[in-house]
C-alpha atoms as a PDB file:
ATOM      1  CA  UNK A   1      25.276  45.547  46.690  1.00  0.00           C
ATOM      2  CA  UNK A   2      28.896  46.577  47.490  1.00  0.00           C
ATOM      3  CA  UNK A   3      29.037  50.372  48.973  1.00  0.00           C
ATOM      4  CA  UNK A   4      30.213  51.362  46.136  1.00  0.00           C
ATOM      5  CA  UNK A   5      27.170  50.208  44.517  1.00  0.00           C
ATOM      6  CA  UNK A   6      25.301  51.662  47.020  1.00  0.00           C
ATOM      7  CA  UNK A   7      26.763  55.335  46.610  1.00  0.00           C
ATOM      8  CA  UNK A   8      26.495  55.365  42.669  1.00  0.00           C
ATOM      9  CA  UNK A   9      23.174  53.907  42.981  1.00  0.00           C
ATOM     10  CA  UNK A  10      22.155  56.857  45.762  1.00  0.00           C
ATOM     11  CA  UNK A  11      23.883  59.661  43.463  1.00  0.00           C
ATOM     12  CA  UNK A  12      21.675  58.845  40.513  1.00  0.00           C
ATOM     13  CA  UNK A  13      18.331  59.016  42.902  1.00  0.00           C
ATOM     14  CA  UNK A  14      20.236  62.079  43.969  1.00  0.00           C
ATOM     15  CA  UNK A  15      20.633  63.135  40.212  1.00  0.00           C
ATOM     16  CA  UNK A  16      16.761  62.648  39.683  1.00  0.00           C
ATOM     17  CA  UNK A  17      15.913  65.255  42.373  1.00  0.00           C
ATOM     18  CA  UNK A  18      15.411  62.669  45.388  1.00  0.00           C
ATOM     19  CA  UNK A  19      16.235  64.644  48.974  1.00  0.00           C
ATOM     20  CA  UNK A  20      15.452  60.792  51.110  1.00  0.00           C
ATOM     21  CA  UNK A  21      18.621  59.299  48.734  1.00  0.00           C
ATOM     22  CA  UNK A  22      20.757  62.488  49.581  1.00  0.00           C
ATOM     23  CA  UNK A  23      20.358  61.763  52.787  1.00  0.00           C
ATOM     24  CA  UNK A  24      21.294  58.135  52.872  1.00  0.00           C
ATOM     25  CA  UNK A  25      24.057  59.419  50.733  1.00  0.00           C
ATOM     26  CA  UNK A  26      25.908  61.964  53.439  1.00  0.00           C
ATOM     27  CA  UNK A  27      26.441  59.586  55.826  1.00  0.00           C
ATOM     28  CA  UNK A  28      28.422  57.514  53.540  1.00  0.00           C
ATOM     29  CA  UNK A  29      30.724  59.801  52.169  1.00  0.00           C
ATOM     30  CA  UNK A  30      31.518  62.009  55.312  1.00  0.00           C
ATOM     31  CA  UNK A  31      34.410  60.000  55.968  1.00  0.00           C
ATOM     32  CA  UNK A  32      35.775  59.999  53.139  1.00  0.00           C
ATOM     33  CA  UNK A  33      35.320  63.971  52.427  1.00  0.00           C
ATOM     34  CA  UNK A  34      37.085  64.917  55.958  1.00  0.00           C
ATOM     35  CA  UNK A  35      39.934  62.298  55.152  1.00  0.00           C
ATOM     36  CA  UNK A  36      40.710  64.602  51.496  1.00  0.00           C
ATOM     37  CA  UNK A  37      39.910  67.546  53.348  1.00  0.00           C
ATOM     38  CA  UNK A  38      42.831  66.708  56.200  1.00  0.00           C
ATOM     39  CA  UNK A  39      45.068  65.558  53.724  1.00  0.00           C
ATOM     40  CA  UNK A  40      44.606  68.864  51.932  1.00  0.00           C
ATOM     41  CA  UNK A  41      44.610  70.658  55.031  1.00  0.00           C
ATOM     42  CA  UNK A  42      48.306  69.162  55.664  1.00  0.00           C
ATOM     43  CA  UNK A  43      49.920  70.634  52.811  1.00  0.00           C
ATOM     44  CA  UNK A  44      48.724  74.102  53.655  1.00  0.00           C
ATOM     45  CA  UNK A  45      50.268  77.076  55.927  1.00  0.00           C
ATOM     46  CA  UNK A  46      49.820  76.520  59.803  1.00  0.00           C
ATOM     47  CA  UNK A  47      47.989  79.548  60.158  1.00  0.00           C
ATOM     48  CA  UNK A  48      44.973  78.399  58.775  1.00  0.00           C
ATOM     49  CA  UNK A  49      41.869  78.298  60.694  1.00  0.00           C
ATOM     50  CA  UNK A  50      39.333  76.767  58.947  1.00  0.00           C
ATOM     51  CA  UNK A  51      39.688  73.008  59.875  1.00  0.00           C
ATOM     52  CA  UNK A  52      38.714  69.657  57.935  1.00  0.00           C
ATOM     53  CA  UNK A  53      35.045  69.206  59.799  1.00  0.00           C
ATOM     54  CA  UNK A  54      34.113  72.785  59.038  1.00  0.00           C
ATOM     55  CA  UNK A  55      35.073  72.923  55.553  1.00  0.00           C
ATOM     56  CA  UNK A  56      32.978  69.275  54.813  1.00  0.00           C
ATOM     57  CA  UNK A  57      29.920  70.372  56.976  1.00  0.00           C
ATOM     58  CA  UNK A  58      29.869  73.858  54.974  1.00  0.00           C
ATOM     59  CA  UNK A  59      30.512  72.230  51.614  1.00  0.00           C
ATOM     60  CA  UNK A  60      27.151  69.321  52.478  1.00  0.00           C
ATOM     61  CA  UNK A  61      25.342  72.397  53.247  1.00  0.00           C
ATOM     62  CA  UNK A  62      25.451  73.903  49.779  1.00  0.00           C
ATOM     63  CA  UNK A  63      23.944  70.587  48.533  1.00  0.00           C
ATOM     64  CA  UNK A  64      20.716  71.425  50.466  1.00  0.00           C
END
């Protein structure tokens, strides 16, 4: 199974209320999250604080 596969396959489990396939799932996607959230990050005012890393790690923590 492609990792695509693998992540649609892991967010159904997740879906169905299973906490083992959410977190097979994080690692997975992290990358991907922090790249959006830098991109997004880039188009914002410098004087920002809150940085890529914070805003990913904050936004995984609401899915617990």
């Amino acid at each position: 199974m492609n990792e695509l596969g693998q992540i649609t396959a892991l967010l159904s489990a997740v879906g169905r209320g299973n906490q083992a396939a959410m977190d097979e799932l994080l690692p997975l996607v992290y990358g991907e999250l922090h790249s959006i959230a830098a991109r997004y990050f880039r188009r914002e005012r410098c004087d920002h604080t809150l940085q890529p890393t914070s805003l990913v790690k904050a936004a995984l923590m609401l899915t617990r």
